[in-house]
PDB file of N, CA and C in Angstrom:
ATOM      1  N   UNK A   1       0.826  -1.181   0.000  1.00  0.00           N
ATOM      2  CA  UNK A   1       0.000   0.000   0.000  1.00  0.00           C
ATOM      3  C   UNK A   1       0.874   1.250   0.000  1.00  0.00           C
ATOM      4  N   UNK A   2       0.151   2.243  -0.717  1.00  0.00           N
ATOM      5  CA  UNK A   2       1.369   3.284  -0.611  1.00  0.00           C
ATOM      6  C   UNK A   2       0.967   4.192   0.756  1.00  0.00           C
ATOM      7  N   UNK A   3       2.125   4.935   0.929  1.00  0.00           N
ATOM      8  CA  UNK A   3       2.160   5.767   1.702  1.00  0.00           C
ATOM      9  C   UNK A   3       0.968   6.642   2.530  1.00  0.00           C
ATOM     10  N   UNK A   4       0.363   7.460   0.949  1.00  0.00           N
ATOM     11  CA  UNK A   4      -0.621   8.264   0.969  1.00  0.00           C
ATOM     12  C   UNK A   4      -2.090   7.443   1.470  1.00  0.00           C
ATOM     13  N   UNK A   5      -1.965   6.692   0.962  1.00  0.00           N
ATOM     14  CA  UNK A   5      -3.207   5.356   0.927  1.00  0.00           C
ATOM     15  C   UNK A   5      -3.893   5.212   2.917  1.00  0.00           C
ATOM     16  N   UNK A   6      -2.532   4.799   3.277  1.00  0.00           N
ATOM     17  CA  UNK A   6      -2.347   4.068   4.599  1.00  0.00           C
ATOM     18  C   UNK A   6      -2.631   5.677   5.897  1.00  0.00           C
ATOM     19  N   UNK A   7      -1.952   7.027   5.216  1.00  0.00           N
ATOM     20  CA  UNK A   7      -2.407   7.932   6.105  1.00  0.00           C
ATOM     21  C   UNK A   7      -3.693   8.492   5.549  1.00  0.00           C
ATOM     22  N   UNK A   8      -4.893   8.503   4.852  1.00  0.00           N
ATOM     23  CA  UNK A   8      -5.726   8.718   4.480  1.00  0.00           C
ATOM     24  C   UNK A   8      -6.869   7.858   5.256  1.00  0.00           C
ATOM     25  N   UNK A   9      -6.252   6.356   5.248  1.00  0.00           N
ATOM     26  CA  UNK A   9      -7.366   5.328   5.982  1.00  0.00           C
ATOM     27  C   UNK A   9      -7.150   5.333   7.588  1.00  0.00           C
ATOM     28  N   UNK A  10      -5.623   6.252   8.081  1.00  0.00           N
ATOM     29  CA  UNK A  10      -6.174   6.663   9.643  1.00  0.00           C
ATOM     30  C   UNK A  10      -6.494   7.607   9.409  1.00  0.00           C
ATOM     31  N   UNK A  11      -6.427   8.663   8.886  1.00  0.00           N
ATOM     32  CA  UNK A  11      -7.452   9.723   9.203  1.00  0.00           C
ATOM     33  C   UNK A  11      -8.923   9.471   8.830  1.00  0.00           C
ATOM     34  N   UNK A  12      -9.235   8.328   8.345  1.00  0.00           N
ATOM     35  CA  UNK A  12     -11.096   8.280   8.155  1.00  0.00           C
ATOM     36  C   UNK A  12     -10.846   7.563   9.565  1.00  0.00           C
ATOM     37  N   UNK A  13     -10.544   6.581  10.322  1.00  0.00           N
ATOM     38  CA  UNK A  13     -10.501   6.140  11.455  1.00  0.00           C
ATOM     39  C   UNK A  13     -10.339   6.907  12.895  1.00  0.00           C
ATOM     40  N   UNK A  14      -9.548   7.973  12.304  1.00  0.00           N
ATOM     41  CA  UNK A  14      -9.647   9.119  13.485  1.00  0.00           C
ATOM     42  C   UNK A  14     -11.422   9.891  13.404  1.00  0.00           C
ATOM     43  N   UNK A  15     -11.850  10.124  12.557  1.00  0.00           N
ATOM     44  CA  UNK A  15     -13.238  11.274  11.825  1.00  0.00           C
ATOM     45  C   UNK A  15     -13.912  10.371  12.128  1.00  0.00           C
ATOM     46  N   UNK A  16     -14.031   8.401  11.937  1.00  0.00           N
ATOM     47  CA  UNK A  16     -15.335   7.840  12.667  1.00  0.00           C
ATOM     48  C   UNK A  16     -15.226   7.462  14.030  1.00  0.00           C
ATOM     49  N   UNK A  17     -13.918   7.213  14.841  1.00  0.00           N
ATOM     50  CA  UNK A  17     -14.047   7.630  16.091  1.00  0.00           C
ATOM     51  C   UNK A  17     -14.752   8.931  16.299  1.00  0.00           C
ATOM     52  N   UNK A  18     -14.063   9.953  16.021  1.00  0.00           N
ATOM     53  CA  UNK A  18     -14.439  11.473  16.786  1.00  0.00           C
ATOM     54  C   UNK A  18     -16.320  11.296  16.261  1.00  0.00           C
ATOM     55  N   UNK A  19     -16.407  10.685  15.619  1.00  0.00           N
ATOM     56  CA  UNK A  19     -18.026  11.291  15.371  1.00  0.00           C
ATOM     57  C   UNK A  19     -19.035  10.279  15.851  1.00  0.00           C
ATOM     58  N   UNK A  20     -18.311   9.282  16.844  1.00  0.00           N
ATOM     59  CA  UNK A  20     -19.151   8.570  17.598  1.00  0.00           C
ATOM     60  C   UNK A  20     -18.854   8.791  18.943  1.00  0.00           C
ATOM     61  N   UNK A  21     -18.545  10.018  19.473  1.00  0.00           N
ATOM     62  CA  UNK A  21     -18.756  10.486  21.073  1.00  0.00           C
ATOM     63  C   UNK A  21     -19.755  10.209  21.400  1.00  0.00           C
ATOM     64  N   UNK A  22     -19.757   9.484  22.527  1.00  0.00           N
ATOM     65  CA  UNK A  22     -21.483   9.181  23.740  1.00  0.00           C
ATOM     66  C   UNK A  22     -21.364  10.474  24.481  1.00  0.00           C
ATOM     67  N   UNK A  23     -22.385  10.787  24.370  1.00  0.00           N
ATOM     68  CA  UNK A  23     -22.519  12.262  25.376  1.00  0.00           C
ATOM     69  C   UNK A  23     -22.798  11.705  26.487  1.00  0.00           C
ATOM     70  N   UNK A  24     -23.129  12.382  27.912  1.00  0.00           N
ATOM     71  CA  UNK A  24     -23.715  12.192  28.788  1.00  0.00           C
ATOM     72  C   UNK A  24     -25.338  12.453  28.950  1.00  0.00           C
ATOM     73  N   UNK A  25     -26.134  12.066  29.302  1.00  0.00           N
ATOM     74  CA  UNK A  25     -27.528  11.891  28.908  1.00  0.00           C
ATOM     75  C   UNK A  25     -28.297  11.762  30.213  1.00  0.00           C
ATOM     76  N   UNK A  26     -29.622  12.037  30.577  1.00  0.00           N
ATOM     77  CA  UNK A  26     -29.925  12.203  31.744  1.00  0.00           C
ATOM     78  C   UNK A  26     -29.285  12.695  32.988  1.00  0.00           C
ATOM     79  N   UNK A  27     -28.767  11.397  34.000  1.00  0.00           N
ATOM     80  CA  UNK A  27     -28.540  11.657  35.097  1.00  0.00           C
ATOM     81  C   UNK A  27     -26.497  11.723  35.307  1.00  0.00           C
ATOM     82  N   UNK A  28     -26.041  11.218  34.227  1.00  0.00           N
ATOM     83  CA  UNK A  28     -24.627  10.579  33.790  1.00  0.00           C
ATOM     84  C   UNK A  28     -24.241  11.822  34.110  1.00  0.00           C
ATOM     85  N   UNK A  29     -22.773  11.724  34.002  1.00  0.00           N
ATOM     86  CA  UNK A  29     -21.789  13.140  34.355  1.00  0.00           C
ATOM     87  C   UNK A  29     -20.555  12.685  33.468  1.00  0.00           C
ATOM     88  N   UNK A  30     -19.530  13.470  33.112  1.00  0.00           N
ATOM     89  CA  UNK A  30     -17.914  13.130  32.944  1.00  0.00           C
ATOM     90  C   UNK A  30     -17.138  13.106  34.133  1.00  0.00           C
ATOM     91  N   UNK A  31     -16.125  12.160  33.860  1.00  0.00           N
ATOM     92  CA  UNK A  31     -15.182  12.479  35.373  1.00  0.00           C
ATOM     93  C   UNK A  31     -13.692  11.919  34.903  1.00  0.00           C
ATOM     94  N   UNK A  32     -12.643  12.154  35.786  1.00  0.00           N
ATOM     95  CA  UNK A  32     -11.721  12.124  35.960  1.00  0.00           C
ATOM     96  C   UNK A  32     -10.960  10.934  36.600  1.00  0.00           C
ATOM     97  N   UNK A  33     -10.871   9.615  36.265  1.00  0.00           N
ATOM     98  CA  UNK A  33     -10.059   9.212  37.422  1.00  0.00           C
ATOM     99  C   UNK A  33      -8.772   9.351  38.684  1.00  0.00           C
ATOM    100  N   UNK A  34      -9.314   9.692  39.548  1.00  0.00           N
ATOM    101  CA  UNK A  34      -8.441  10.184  40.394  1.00  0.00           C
ATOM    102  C   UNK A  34      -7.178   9.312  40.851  1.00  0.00           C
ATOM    103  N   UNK A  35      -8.091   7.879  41.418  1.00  0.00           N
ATOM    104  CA  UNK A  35      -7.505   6.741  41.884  1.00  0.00           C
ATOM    105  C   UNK A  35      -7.892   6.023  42.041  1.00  0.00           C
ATOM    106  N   UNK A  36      -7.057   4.478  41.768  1.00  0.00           N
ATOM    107  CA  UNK A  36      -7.416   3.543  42.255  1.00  0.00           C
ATOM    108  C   UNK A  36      -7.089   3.129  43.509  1.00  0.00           C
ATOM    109  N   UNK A  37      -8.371   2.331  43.898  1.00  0.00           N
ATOM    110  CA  UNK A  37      -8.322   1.792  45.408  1.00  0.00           C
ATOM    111  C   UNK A  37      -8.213   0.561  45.300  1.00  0.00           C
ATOM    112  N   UNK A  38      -8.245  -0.088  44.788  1.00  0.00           N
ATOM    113  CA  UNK A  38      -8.795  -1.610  44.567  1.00  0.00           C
ATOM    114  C   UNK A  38      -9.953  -2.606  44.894  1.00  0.00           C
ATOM    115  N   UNK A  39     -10.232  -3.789  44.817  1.00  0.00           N
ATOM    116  CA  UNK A  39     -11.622  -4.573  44.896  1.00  0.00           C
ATOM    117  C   UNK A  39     -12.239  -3.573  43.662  1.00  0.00           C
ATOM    118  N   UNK A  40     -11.975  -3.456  42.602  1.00  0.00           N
ATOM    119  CA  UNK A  40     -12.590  -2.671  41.753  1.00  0.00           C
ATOM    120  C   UNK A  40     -13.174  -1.172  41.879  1.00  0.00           C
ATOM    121  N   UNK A  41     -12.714  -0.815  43.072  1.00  0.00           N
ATOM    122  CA  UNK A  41     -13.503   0.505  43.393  1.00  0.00           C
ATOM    123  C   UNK A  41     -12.167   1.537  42.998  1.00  0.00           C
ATOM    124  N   UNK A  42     -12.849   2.696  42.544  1.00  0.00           N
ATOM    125  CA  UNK A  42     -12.007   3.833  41.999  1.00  0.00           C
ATOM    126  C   UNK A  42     -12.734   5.282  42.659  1.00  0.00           C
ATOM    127  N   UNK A  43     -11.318   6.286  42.853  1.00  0.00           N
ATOM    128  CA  UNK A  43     -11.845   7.201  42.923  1.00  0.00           C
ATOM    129  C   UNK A  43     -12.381   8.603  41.815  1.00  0.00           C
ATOM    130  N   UNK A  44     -13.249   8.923  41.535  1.00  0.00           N
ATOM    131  CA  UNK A  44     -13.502   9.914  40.292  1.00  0.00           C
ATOM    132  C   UNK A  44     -14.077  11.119  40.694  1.00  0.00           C
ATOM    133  N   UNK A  45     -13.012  12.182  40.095  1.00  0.00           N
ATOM    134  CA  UNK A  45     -14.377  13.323  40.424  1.00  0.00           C
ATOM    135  C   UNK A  45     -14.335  13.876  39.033  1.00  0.00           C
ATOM    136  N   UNK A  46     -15.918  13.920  39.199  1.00  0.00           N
ATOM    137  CA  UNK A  46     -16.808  13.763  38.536  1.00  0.00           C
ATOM    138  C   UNK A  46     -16.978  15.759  38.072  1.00  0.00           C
ATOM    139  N   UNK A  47     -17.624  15.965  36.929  1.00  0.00           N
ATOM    140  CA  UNK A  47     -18.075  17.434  36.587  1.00  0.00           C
ATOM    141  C   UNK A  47     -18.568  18.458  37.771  1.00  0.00           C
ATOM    142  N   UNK A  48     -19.819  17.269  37.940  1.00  0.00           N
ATOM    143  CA  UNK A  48     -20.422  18.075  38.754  1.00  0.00           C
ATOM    144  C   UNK A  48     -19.808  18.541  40.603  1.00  0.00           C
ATOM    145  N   UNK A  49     -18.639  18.664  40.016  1.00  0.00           N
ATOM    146  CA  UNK A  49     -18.148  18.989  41.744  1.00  0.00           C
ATOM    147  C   UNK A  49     -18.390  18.152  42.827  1.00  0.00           C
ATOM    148  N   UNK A  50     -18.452  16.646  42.564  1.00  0.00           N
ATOM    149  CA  UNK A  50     -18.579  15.498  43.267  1.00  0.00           C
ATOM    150  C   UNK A  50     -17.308  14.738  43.330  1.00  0.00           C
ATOM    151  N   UNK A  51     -17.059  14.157  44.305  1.00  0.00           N
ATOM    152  CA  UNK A  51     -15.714  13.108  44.533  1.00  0.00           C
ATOM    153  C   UNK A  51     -16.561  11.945  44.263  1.00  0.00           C
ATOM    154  N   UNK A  52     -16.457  10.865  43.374  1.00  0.00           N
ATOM    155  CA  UNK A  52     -17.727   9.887  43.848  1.00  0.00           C
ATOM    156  C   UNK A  52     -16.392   8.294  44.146  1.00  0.00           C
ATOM    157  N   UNK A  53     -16.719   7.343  44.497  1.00  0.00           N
ATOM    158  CA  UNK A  53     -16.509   6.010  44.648  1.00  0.00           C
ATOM    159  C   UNK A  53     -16.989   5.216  43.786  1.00  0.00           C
ATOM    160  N   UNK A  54     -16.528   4.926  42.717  1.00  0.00           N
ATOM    161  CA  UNK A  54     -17.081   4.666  41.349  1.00  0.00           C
ATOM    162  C   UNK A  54     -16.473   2.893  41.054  1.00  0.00           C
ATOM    163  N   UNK A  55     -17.351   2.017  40.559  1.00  0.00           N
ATOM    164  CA  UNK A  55     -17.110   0.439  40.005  1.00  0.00           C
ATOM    165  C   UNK A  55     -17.049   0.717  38.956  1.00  0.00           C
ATOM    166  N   UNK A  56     -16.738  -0.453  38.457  1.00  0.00           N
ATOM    167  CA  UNK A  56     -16.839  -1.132  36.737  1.00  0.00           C
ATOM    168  C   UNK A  56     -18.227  -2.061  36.931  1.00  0.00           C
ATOM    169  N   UNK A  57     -19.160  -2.082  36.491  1.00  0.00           N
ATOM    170  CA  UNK A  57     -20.211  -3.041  36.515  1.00  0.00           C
ATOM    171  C   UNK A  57     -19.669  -4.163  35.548  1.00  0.00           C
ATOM    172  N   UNK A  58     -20.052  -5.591  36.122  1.00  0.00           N
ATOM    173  CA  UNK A  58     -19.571  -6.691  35.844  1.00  0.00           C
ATOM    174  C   UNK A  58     -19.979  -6.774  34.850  1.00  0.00           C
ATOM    175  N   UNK A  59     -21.209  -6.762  34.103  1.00  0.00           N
ATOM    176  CA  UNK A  59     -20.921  -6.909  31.855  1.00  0.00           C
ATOM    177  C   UNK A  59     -19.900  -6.038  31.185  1.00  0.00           C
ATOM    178  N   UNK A  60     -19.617  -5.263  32.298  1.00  0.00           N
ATOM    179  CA  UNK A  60     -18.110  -4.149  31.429  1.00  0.00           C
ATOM    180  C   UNK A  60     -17.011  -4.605  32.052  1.00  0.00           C
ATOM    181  N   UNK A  61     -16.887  -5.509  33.356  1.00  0.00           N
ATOM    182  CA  UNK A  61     -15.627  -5.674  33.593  1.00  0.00           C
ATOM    183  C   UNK A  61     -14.140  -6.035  33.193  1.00  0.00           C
ATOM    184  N   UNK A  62     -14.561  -6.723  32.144  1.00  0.00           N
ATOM    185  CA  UNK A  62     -13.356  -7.352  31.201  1.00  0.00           C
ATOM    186  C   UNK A  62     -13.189  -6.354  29.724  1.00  0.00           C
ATOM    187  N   UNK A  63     -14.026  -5.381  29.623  1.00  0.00           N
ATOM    188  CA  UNK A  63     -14.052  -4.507  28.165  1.00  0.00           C
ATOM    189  C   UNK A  63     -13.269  -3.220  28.610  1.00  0.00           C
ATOM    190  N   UNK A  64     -13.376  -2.609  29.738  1.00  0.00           N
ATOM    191  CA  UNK A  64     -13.264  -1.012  30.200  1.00  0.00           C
ATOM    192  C   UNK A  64     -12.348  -1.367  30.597  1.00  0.00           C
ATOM    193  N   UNK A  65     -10.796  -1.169  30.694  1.00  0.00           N
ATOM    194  CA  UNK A  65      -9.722  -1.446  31.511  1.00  0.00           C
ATOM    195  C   UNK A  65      -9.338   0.443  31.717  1.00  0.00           C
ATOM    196  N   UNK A  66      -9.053   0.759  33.036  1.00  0.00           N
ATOM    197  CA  UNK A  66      -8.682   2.243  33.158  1.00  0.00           C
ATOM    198  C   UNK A  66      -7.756   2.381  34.259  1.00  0.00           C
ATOM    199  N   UNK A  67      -6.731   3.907  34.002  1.00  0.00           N
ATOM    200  CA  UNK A  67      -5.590   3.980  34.769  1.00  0.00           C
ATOM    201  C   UNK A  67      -5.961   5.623  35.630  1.00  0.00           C
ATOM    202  N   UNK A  68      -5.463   5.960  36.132  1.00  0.00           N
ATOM    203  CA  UNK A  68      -4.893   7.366  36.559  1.00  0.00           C
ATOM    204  C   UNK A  68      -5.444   8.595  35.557  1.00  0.00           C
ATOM    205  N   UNK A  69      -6.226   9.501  35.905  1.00  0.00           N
ATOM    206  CA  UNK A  69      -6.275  10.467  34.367  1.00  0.00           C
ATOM    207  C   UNK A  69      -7.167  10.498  33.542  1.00  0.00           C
ATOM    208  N   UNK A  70      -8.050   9.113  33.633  1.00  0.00           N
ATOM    209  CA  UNK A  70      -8.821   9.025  32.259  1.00  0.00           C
ATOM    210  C   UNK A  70      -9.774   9.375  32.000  1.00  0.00           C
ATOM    211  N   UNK A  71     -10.347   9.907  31.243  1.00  0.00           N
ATOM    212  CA  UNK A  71     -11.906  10.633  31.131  1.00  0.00           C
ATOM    213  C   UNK A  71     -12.718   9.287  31.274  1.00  0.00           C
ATOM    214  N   UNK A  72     -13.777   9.539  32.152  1.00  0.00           N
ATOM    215  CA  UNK A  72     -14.796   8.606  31.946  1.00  0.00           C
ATOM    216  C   UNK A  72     -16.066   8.935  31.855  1.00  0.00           C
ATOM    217  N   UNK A  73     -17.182   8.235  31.791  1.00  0.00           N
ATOM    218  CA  UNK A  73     -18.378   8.571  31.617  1.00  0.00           C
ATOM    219  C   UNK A  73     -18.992   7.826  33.209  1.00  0.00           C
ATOM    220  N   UNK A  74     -19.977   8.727  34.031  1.00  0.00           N
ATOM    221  CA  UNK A  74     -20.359   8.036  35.256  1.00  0.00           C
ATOM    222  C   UNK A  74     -21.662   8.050  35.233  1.00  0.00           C
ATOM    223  N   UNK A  75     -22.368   6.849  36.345  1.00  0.00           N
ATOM    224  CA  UNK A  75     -23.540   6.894  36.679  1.00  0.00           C
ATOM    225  C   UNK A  75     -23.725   6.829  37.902  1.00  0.00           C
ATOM    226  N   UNK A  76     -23.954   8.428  38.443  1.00  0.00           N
ATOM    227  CA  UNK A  76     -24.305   8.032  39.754  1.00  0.00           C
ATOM    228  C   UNK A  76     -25.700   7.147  40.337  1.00  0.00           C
ATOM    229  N   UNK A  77     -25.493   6.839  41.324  1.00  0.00           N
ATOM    230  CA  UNK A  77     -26.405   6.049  42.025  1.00  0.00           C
ATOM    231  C   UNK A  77     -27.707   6.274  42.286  1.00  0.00           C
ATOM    232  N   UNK A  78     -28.969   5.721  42.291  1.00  0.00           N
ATOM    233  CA  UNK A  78     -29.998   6.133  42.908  1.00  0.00           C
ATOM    234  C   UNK A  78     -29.911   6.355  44.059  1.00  0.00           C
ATOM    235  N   UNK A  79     -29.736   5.405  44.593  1.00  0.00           N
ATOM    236  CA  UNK A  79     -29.655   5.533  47.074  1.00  0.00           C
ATOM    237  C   UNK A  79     -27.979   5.868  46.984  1.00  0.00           C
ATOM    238  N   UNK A  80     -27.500   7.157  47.291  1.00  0.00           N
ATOM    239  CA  UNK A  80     -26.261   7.285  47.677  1.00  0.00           C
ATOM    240  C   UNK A  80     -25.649   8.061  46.352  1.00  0.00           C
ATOM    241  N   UNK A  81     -26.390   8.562  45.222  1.00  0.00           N
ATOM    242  CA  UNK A  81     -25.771   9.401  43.893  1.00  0.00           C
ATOM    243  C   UNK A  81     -24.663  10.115  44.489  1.00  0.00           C
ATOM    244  N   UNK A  82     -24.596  10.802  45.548  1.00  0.00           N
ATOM    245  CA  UNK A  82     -23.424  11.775  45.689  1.00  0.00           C
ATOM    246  C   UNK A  82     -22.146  10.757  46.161  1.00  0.00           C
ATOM    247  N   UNK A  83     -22.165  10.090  46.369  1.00  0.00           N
ATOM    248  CA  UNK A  83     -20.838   9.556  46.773  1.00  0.00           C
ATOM    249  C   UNK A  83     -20.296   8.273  46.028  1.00  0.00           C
ATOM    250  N   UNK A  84     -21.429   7.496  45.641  1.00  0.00           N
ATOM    251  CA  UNK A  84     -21.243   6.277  44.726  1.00  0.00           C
ATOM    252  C   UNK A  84     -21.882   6.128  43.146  1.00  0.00           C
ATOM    253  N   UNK A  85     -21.217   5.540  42.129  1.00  0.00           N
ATOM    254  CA  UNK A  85     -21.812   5.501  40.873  1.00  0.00           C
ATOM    255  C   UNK A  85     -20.812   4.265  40.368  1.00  0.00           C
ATOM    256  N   UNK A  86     -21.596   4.563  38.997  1.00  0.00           N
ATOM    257  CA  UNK A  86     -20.899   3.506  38.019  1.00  0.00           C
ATOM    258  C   UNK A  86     -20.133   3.790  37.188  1.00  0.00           C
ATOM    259  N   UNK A  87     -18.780   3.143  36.712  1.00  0.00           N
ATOM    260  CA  UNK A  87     -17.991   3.612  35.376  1.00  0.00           C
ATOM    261  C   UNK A  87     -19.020   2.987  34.003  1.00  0.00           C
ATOM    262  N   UNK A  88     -19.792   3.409  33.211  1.00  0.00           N
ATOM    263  CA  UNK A  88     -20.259   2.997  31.998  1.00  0.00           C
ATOM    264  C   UNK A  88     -19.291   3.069  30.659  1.00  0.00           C
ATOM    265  N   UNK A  89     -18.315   4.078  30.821  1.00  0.00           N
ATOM    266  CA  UNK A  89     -17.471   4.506  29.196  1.00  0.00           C
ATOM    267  C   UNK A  89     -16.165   4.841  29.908  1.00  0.00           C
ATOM    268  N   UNK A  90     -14.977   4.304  28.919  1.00  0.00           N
ATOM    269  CA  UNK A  90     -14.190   6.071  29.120  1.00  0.00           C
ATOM    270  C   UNK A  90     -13.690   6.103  27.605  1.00  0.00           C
ATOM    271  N   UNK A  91     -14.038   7.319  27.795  1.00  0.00           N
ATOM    272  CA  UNK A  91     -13.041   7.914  26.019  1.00  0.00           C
ATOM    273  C   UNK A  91     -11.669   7.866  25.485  1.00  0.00           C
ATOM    274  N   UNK A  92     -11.350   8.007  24.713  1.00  0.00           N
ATOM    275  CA  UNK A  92      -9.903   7.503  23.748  1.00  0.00           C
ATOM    276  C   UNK A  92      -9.461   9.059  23.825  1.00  0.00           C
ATOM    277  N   UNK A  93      -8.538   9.234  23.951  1.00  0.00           N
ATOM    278  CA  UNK A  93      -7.710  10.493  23.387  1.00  0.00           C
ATOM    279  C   UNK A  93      -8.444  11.728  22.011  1.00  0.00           C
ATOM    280  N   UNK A  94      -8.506  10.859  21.521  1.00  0.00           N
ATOM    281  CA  UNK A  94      -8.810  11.563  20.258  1.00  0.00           C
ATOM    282  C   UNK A  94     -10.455  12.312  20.737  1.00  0.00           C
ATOM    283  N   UNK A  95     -10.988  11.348  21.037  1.00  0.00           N
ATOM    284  CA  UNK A  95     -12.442  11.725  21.681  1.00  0.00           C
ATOM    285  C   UNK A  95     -12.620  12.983  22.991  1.00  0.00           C
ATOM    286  N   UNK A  96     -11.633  12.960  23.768  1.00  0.00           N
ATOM    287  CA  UNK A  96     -11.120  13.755  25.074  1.00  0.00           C
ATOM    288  C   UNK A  96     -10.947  15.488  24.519  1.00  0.00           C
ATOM    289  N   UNK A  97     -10.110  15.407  23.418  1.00  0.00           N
ATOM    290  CA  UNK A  97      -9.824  16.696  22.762  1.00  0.00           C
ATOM    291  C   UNK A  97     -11.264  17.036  22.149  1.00  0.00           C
ATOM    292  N   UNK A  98     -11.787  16.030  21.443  1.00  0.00           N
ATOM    293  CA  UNK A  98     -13.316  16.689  20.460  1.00  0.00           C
ATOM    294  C   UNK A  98     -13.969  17.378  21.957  1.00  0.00           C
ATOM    295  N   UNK A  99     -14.383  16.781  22.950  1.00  0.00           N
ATOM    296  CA  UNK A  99     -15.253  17.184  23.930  1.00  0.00           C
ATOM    297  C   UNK A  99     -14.476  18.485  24.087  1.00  0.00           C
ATOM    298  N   UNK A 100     -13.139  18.544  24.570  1.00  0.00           N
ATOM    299  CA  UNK A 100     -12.508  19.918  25.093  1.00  0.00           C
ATOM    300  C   UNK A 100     -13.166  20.704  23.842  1.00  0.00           C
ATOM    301  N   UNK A 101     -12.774  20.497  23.099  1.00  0.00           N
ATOM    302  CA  UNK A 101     -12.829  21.962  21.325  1.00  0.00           C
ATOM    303  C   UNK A 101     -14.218  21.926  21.971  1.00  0.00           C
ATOM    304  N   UNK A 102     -15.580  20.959  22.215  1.00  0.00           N
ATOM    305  CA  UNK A 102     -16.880  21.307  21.812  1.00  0.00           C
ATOM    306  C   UNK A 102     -17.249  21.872  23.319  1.00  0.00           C
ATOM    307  N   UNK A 103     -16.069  22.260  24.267  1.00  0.00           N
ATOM    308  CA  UNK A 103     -16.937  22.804  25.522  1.00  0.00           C
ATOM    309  C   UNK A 103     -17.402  21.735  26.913  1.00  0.00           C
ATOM    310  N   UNK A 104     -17.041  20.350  26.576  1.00  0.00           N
ATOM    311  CA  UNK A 104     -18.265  19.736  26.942  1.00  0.00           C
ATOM    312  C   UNK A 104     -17.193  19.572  28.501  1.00  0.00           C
ATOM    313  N   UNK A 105     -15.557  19.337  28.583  1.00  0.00           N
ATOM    314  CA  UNK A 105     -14.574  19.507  29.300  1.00  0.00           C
ATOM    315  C   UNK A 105     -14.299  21.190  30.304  1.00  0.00           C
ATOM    316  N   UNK A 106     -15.501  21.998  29.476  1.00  0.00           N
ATOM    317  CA  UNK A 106     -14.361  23.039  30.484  1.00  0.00           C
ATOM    318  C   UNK A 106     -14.161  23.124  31.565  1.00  0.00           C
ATOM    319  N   UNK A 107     -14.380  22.233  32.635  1.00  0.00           N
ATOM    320  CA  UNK A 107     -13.518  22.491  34.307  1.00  0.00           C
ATOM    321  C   UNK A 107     -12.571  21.660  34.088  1.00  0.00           C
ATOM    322  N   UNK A 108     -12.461  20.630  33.147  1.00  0.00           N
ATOM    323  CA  UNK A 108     -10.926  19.938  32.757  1.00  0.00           C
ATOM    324  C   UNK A 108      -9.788  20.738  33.687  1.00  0.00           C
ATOM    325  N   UNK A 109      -9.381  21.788  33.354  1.00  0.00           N
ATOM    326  CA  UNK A 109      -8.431  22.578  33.694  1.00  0.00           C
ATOM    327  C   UNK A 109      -7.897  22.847  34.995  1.00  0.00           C
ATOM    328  N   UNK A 110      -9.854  23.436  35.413  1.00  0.00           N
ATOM    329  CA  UNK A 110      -9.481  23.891  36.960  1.00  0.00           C
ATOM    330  C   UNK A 110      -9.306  22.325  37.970  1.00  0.00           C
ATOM    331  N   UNK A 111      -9.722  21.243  37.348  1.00  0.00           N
ATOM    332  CA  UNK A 111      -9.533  19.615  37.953  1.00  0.00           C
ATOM    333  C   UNK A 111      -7.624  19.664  37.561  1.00  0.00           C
ATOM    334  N   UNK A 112      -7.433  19.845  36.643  1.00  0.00           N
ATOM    335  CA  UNK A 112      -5.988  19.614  36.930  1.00  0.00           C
ATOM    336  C   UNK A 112      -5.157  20.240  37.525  1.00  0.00           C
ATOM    337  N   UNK A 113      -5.275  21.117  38.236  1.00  0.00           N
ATOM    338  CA  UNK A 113      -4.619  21.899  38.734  1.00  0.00           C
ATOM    339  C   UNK A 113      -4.136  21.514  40.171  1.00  0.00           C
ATOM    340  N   UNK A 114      -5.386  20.830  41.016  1.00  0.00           N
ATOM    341  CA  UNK A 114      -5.033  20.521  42.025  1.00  0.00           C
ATOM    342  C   UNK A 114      -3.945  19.867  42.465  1.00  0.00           C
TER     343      UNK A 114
END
């Protein structure tokens, strides 16, 4: 394959990633992984100015693998939303920047700072 060929077919692979972002929807938030604790529990804070105690739910346990840093997508809890939720997503790099350009990140910043 030539050259041109091979950087043309990642950039359509970058454009159908970026144009399949999951937004957050209803009750969901973005968050940050802060830390891991282990027994599957993580710490995330979350958009909304929440620290929460966040799982992997077991049909995602073996698909979602996450470190230190990573954008994720959360569901807080019905009994206990402010302190506990669920990891449902986390985004790829490429996806992390589309949200920043579209706004959807802006306390990104003031979270890293701490």
């Amino acid at each position: 394959m030539s050259r041109k060929k091979v950087e043309l077919e990642r950039q359509q692979q970058i454009a159908e990633e970026i144009r399949r972002v999951r937004l957050p929807r209803d009750k969901e938030t973005l968050g940050i992984l802060d830390q891991r604790l282990g027994a599957s529990r993580m710490r995330v804070r979350c958009m909304d100015g929440k620290t929460r105690i966040c799982r992997i739910p077991g049909r995602l346990k073996r698909k979602i693998w996450v470190q230190e840093g990573d954008t994720l997508l959360v569901e807080p809890w019905e009994l206990g939303g402010d302190e506990k939720g669920d990891i449902i997503f986390k985004y790829k790099q490429t996806q992390v920047s589309w949200l920043q350009r579209n706004g959807y990140l802006k306390q990104l910043e003031e979270f890293q700072e701490f």
